[in-house]
N, C-alpha and C. Protein backbone atom coordinates (compact mmCIF):
# COMPACT_ATOMS: atom_id res chain seq x y z
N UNK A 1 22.42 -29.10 18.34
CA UNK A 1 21.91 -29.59 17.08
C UNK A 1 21.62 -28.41 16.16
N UNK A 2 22.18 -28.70 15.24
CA UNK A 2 21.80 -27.19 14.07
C UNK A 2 20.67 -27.13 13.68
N UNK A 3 20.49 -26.61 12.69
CA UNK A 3 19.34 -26.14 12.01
C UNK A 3 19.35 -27.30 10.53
N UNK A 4 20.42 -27.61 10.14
CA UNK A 4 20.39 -27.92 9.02
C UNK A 4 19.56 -29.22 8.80
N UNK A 5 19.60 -30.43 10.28
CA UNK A 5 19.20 -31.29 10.48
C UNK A 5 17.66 -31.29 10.32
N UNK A 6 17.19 -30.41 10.48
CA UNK A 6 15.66 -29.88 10.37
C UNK A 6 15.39 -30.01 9.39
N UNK A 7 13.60 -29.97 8.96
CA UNK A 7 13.10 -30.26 7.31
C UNK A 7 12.45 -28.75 7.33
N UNK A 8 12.97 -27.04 7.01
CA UNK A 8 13.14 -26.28 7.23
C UNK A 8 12.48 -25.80 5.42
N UNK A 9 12.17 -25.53 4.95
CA UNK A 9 11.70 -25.23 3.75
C UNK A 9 12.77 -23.86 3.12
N UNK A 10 13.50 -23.89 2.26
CA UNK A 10 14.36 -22.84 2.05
C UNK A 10 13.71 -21.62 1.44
N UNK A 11 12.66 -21.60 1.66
CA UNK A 11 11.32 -20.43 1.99
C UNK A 11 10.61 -19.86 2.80
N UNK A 12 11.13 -20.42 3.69
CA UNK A 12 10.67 -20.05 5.15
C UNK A 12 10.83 -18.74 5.22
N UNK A 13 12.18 -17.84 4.96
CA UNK A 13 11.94 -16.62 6.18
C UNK A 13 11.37 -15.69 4.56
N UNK A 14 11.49 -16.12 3.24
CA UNK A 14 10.16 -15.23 3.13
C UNK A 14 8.66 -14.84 3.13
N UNK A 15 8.19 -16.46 3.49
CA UNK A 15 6.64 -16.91 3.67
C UNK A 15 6.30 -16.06 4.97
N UNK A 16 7.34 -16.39 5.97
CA UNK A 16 6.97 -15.13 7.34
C UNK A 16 6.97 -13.62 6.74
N UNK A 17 8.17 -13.48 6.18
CA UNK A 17 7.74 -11.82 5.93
C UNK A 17 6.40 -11.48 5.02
N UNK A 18 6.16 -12.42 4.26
CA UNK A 18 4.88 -12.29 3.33
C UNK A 18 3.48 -12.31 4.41
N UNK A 19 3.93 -13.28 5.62
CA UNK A 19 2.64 -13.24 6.86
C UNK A 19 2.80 -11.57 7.83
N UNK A 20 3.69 -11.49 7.28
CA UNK A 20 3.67 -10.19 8.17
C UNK A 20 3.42 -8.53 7.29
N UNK A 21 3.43 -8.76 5.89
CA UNK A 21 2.74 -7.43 5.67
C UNK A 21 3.69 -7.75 3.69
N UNK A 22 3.38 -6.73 2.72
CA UNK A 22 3.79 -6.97 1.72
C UNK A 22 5.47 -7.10 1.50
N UNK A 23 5.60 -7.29 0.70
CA UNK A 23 7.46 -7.32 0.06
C UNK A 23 7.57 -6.56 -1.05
N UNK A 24 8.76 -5.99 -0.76
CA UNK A 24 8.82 -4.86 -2.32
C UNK A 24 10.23 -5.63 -3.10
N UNK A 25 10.46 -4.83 -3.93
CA UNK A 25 11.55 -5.33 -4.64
C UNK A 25 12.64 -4.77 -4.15
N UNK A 26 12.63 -3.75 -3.32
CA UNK A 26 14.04 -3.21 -2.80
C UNK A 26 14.60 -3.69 -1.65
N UNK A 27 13.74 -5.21 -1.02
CA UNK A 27 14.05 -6.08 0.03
C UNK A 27 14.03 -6.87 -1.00
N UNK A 28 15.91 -6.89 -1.37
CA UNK A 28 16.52 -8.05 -2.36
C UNK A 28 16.10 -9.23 -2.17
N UNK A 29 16.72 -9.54 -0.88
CA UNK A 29 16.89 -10.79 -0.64
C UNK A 29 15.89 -11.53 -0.51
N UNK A 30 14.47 -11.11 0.07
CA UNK A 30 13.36 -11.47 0.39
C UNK A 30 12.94 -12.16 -1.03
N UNK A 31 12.67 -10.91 -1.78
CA UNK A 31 12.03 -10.40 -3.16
C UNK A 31 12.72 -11.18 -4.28
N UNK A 32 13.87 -12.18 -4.01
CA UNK A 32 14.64 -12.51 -4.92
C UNK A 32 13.57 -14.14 -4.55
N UNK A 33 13.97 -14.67 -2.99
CA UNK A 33 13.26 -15.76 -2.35
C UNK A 33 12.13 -16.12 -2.94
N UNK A 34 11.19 -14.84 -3.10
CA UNK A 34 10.06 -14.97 -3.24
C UNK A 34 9.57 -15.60 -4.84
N UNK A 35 10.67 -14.94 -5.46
CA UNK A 35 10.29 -15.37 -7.06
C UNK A 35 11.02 -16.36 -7.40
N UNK A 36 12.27 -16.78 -6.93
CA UNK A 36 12.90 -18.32 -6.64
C UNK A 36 11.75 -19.33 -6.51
N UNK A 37 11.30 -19.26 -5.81
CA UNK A 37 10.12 -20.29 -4.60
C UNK A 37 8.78 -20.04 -4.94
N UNK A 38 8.36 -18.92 -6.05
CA UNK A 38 6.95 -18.82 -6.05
C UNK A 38 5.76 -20.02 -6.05
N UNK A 39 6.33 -20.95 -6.95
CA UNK A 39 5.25 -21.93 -7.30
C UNK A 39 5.01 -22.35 -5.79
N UNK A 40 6.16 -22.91 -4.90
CA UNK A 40 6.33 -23.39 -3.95
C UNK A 40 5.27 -22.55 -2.77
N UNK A 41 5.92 -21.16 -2.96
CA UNK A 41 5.59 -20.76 -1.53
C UNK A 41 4.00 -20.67 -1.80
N UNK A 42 3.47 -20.99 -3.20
CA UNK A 42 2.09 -20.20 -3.87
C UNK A 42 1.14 -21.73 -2.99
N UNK A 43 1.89 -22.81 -3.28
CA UNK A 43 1.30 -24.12 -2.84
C UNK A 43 1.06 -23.89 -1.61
N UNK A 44 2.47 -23.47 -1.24
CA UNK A 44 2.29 -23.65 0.73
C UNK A 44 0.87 -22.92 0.97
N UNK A 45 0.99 -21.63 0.62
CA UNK A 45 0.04 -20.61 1.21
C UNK A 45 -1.67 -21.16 0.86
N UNK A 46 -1.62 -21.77 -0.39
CA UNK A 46 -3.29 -22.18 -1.11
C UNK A 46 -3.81 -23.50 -0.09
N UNK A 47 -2.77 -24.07 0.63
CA UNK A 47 -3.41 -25.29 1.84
C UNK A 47 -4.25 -24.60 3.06
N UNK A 48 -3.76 -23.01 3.29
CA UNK A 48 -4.37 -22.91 4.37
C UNK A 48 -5.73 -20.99 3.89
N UNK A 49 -5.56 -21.42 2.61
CA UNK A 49 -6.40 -20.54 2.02
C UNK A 49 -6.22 -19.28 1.45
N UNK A 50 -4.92 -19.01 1.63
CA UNK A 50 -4.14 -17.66 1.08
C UNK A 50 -4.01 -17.90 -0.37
N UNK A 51 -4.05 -16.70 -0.99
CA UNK A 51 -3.26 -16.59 -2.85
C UNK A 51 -2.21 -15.80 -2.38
N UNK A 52 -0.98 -16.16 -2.91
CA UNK A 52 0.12 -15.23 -3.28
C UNK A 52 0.08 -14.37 -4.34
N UNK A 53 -0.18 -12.79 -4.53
CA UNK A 53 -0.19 -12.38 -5.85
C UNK A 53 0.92 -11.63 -5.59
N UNK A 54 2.49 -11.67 -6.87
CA UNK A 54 3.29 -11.45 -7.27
C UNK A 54 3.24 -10.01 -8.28
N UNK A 55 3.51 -9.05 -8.23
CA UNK A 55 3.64 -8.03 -9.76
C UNK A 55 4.96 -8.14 -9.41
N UNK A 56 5.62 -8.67 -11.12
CA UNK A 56 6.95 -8.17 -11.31
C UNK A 56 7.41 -7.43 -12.02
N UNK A 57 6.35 -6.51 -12.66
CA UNK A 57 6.47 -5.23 -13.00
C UNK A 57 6.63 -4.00 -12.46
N UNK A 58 5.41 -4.40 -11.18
CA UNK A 58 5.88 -3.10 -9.88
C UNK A 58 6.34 -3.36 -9.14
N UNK A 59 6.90 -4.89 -9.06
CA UNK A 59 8.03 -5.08 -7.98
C UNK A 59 7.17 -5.41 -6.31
N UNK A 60 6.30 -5.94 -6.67
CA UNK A 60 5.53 -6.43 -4.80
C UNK A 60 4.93 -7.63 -5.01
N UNK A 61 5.19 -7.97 -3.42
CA UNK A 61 4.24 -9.36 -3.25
C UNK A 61 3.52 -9.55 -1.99
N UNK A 62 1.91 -9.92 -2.20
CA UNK A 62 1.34 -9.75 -0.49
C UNK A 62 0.61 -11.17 -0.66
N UNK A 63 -0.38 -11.00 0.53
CA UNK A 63 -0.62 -12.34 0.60
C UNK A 63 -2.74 -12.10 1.08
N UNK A 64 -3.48 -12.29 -0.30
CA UNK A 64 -4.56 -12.30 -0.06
C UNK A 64 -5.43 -13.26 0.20
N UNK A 65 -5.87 -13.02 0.77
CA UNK A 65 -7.75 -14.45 1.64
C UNK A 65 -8.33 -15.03 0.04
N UNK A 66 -8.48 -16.46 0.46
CA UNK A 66 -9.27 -16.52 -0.83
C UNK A 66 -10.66 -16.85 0.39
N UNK A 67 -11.60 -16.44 -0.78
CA UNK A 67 -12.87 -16.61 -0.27
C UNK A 67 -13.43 -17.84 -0.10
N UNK A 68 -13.93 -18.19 1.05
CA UNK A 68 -14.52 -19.78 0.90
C UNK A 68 -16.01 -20.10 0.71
N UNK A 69 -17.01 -19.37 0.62
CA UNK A 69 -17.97 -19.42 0.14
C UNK A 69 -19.01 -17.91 -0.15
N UNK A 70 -19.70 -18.16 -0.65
CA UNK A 70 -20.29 -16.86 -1.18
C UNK A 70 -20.47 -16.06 -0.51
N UNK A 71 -20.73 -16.00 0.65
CA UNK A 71 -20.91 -15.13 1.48
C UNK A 71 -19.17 -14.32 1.95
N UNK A 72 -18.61 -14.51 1.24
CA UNK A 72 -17.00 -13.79 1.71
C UNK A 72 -16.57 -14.04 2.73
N UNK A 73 -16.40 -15.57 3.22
CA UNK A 73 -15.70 -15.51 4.37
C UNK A 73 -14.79 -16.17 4.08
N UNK A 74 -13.80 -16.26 5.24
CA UNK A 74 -12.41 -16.39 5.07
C UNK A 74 -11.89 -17.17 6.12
N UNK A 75 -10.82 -17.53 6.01
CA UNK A 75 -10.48 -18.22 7.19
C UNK A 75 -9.84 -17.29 8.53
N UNK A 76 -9.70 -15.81 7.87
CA UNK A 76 -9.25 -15.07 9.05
C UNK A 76 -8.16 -14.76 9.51
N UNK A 77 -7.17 -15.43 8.84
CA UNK A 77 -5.59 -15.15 9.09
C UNK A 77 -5.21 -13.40 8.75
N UNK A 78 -5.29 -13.31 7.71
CA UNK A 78 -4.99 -12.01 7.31
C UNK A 78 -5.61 -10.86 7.70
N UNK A 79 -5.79 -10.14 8.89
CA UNK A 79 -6.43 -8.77 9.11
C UNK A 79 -6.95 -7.88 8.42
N UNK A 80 -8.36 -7.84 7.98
CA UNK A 80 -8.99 -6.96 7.54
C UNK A 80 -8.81 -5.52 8.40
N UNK A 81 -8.20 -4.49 8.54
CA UNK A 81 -8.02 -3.41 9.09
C UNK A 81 -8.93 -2.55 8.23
N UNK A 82 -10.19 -1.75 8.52
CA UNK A 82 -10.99 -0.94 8.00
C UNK A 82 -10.44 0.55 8.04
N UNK A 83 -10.45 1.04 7.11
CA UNK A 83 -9.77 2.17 7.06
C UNK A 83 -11.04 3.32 7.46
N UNK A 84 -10.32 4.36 8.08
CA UNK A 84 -11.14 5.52 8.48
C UNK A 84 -11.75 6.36 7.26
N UNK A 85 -12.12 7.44 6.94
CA UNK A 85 -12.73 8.28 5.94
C UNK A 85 -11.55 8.85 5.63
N UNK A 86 -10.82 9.74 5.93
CA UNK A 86 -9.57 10.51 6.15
C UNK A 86 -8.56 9.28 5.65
N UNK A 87 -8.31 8.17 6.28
CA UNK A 87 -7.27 7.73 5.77
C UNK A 87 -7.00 6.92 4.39
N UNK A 88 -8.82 6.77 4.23
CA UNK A 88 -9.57 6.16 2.58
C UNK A 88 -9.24 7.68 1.54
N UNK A 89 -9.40 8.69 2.40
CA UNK A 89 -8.87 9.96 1.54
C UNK A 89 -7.51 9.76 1.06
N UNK A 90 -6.82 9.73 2.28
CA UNK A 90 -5.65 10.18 2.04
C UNK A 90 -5.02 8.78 0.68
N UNK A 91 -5.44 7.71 1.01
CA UNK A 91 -5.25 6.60 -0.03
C UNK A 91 -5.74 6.88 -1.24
N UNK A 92 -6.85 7.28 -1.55
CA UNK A 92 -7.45 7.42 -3.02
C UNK A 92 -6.52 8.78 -3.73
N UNK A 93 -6.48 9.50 -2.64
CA UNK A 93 -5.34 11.28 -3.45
C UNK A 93 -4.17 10.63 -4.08
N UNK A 94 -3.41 9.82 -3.07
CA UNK A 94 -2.07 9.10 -3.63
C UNK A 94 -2.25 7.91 -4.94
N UNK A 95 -3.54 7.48 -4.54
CA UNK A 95 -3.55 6.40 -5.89
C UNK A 95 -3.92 7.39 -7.71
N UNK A 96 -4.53 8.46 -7.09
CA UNK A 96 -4.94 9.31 -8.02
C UNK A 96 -3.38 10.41 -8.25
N UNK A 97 -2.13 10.48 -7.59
CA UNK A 97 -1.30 10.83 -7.99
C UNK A 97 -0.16 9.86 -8.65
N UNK A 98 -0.32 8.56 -8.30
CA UNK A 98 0.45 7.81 -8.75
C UNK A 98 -0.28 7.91 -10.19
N UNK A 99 -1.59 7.21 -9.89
CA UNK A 99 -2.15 7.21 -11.84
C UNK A 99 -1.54 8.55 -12.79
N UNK A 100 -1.88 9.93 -11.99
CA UNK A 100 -1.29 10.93 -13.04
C UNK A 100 0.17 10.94 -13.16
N UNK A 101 1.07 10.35 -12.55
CA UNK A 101 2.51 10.09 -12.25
C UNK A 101 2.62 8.85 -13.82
N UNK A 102 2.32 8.41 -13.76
CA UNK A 102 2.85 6.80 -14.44
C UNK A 102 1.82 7.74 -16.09
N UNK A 103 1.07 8.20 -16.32
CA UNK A 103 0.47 8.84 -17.31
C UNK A 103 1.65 9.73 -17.89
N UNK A 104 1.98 10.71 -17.16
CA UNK A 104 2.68 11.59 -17.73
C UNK A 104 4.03 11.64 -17.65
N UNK A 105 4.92 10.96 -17.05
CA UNK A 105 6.45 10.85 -16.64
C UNK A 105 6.61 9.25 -16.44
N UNK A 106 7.18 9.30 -18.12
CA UNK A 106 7.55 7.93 -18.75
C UNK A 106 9.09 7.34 -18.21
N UNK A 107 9.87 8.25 -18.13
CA UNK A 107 11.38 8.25 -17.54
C UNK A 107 11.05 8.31 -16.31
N UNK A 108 10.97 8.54 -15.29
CA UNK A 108 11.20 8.27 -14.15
C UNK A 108 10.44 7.13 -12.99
N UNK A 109 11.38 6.23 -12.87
CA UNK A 109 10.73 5.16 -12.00
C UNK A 109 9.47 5.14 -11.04
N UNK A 110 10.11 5.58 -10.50
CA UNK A 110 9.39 6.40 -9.36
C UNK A 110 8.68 7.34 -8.58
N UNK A 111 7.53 7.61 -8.13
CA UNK A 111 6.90 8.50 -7.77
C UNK A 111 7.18 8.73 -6.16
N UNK A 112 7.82 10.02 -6.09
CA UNK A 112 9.00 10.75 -4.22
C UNK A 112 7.81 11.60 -4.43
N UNK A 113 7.18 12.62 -3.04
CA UNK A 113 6.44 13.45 -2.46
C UNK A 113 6.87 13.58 -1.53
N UNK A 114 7.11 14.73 -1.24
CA UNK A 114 7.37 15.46 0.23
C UNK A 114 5.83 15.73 1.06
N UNK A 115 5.59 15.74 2.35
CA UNK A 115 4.78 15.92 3.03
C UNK A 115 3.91 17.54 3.20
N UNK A 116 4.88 18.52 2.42
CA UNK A 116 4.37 19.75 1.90
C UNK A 116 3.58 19.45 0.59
N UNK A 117 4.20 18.77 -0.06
CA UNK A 117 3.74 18.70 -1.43
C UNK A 117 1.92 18.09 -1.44
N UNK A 118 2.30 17.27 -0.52
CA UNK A 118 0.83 16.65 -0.56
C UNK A 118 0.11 17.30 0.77
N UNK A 119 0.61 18.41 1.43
CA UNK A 119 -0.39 18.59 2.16
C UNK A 119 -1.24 19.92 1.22
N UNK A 120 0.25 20.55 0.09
CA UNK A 120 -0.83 21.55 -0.64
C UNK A 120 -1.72 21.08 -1.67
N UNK A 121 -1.45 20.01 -2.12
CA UNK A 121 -2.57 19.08 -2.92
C UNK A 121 -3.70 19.04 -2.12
N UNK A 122 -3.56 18.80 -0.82
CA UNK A 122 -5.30 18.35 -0.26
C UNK A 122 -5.54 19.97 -0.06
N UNK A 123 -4.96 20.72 0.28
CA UNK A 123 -4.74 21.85 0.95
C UNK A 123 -6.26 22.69 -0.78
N UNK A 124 -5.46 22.34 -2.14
CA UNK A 124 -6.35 22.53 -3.07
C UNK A 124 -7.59 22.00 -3.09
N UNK A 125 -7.74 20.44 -2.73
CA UNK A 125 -8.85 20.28 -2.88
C UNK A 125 -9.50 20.03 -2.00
N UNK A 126 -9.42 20.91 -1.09
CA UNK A 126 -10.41 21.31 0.45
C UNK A 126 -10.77 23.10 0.53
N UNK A 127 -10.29 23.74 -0.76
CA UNK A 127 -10.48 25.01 -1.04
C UNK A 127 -11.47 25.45 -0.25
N UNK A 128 -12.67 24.86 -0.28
CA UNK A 128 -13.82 25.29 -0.43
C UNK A 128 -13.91 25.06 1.26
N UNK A 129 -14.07 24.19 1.94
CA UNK A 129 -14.30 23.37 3.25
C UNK A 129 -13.06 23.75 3.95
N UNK A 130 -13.49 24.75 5.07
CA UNK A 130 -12.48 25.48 5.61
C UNK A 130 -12.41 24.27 7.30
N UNK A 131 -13.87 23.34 7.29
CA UNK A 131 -13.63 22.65 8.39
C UNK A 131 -13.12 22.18 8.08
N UNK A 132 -12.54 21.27 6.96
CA UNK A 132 -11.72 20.04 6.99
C UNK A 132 -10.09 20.70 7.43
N UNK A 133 -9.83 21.80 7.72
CA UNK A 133 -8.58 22.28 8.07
C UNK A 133 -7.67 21.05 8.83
N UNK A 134 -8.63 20.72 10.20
CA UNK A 134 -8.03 19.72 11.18
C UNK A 134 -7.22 18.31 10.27
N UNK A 135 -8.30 18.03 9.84
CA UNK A 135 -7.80 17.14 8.62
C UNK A 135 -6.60 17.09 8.13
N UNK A 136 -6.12 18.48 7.17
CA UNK A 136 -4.73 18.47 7.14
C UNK A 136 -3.93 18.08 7.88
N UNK A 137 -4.11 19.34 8.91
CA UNK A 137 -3.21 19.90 10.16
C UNK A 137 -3.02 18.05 10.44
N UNK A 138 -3.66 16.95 10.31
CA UNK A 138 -3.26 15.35 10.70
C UNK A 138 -2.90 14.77 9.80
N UNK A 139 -2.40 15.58 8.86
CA UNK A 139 -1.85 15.02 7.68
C UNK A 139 -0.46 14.16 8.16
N UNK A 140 0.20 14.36 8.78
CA UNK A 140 1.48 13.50 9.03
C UNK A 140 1.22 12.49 9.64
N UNK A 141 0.45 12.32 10.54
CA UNK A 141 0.09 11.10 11.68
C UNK A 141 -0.99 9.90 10.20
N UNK A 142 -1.33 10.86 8.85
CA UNK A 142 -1.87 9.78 7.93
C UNK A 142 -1.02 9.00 7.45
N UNK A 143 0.26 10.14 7.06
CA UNK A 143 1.39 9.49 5.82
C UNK A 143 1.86 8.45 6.77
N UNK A 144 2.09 8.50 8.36
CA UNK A 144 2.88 7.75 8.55
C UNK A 144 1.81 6.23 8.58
N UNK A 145 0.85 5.93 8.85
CA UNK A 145 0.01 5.05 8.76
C UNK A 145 -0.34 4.83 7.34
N UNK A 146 0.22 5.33 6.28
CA UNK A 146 0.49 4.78 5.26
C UNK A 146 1.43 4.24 5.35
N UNK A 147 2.90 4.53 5.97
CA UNK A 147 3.75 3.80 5.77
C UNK A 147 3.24 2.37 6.62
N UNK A 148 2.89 2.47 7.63
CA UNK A 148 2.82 0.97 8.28
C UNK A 148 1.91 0.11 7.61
N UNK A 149 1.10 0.49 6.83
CA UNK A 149 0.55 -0.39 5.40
C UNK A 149 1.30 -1.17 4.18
N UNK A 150 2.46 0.06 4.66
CA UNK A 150 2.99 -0.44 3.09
C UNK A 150 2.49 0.45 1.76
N UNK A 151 2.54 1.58 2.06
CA UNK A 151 1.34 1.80 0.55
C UNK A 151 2.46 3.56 0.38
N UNK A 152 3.30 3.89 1.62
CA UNK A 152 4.49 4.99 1.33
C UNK A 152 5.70 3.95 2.21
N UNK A 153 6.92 4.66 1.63
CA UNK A 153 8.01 4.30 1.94
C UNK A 153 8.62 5.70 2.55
N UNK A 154 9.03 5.71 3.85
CA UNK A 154 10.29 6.98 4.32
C UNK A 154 10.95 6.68 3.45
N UNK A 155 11.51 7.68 2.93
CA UNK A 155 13.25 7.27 2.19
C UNK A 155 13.85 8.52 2.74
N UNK A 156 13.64 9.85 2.94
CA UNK A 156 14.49 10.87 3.57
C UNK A 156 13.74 11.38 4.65
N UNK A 157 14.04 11.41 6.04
CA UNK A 157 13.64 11.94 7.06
C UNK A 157 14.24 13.54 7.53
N UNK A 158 14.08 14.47 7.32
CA UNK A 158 14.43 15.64 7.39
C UNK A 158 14.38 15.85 8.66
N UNK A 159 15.66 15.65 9.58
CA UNK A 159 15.57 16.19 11.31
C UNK A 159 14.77 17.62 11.50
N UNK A 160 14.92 18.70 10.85
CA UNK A 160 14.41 20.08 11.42
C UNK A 160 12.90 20.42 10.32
N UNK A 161 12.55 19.34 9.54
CA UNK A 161 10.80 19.83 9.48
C UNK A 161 10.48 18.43 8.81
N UNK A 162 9.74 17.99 9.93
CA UNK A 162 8.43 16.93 8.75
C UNK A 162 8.31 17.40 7.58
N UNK A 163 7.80 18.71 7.02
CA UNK A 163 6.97 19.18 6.19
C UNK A 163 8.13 18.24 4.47
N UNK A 164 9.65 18.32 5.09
CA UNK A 164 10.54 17.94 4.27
C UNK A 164 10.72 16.50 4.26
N UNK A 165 10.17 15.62 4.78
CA UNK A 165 10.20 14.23 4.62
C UNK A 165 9.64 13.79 3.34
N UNK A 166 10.67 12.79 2.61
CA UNK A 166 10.45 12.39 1.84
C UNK A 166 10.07 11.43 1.35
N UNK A 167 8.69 10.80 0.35
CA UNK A 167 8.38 9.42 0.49
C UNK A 167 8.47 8.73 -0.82
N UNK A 168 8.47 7.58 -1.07
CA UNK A 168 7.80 6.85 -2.15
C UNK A 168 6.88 6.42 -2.22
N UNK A 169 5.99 6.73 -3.28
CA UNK A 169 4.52 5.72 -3.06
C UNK A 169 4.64 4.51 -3.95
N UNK A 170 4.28 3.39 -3.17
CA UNK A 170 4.27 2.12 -3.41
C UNK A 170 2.98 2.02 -4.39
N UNK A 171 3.90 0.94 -5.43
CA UNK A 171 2.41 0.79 -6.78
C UNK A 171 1.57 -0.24 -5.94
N UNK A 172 1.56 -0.68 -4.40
CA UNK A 172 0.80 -1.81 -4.18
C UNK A 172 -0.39 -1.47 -3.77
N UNK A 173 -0.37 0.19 -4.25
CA UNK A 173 -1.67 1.12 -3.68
C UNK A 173 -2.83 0.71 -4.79
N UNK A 174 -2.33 0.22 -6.54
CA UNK A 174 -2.77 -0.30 -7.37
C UNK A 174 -3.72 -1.26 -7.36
N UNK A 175 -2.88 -2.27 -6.51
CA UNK A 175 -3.62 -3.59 -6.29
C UNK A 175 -4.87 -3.57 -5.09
N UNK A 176 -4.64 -2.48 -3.97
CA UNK A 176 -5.32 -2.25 -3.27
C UNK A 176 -6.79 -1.11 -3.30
N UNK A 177 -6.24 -0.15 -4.12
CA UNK A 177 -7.22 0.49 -4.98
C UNK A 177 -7.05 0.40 -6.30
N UNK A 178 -8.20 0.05 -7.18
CA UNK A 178 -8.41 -0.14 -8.24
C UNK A 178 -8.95 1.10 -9.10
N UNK A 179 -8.67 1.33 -10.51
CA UNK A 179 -9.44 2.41 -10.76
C UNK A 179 -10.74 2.23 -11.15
N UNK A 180 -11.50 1.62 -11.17
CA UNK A 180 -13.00 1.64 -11.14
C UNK A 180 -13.43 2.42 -9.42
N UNK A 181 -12.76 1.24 -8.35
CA UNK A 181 -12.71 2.10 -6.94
C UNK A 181 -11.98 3.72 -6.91
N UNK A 182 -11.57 3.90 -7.89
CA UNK A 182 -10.71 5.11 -7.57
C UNK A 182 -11.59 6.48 -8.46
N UNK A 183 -12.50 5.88 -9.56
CA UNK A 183 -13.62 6.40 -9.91
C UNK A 183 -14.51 6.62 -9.24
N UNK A 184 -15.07 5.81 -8.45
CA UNK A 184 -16.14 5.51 -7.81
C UNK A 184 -16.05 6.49 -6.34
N UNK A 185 -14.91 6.62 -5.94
CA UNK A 185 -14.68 7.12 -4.86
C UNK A 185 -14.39 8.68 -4.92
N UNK A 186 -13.83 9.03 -6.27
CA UNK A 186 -13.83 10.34 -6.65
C UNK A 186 -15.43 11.26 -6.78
N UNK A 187 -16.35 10.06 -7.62
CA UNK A 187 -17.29 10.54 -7.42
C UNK A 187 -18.14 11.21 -6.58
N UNK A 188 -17.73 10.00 -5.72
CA UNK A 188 -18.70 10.36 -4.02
C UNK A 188 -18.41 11.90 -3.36
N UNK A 189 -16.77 12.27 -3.63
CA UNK A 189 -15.99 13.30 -2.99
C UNK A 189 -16.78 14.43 -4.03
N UNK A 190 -16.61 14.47 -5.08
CA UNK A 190 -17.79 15.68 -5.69
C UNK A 190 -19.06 15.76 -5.35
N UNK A 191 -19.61 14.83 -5.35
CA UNK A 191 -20.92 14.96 -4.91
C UNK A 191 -21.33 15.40 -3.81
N UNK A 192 -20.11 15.33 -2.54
CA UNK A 192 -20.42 15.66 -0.88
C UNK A 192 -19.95 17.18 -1.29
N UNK A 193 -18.74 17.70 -2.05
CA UNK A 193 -18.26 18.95 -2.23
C UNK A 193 -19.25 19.91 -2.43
N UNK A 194 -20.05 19.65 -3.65
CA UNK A 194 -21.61 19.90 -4.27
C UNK A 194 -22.41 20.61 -3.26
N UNK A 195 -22.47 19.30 -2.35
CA UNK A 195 -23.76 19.55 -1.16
C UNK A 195 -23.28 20.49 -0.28
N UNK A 196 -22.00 20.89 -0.52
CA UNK A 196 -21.52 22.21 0.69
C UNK A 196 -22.02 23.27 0.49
């Protein structure tokens, strides 16, 4: 018996990829599904308490908790994963390079970083704090747990040095940090710098 016989929703395999982590625009086929079917897949998802939020300006789509009563709870589907200090770092540097990226370089789509590039960025602003060295030195084991977020893309893997891997940072770092949070969080980092 096929498949066709089934009452199969012709949204299906992108509502799973949307349960399984964001969609960019460079997963055509998904990303095409998704804006085909939005109203649709937006219904499916609001029965069991999810919002679909769509940018089709930066090209992503994830799938957030709506809150069910004041106290912020949720129904729990979607994994709250708490991020470490270091890896809330390493997120706020990139959202604070994308912002100066999209400010000053009007022509180019995209914001690529190599894993040198951003380790001498933190590398600057740890001048002072010679302990946070280790920190760096785990700079790769961060980027790549950015990628399994969703928030960098591999696009060139350099066989003979990490340091040459190349990434994209995803604007869904936007939606996930905000710049009031990206203020707020800068702050805190001067203020601990201060106290050194």
């Amino acid at each position: 018996m096929e498949n066709q016989s089934r009452n199969v929703a012709p949204y299906a395999k992108s509502a799973v990829k949307l349960l399984q982590g964001p969609v960019f625009e460079d997963q055509e086929n998904i990303w095409n599904e998704v804006l085909q079917y939005q109203v649709e897949i937006a219904q499916y998802f609001e029965k069991i308490a999810l919002e679909v939020i769509v940018d089709k300006r930066d090209g992503y789509a994830y799938l957030k908790q709506i809150e069910l009563d004041e106290s912020g709870s949720t129904i729990g589907l979607v994994r709250r994963i708490p991020l470490t200090y270091d890896l809330t770092l390493v997120c706020v540097l990139l959202r604070e390079w994308l912002l100066e990226f999209e400010l000053s370089d009007l022509e180019t789509v995209n914001l690529y970083i190599t894993a040198k590039e951003f380790r001498e960025r933190m590398e600057m602003f740890f001048k002072e704090k010679t302990n946070d060295l280790k920190f760096i030195k785990e700079l790769n084991r961060h980027l790549d747990q950015c990628v399994d977020m969703g928030f960098l893309k591999l696009v060139h893997k350099d066989a003979t040095s990490p340091d040459e891997h190349k990434y994209e940072v995803k604007r869904i770092l936007k939606a996930r940090i905000t710049t009031d949070e990206l203020s707020k969080f800068k702050q805190q980092l001067e203020d601990e710098l201060k106290s050194v």
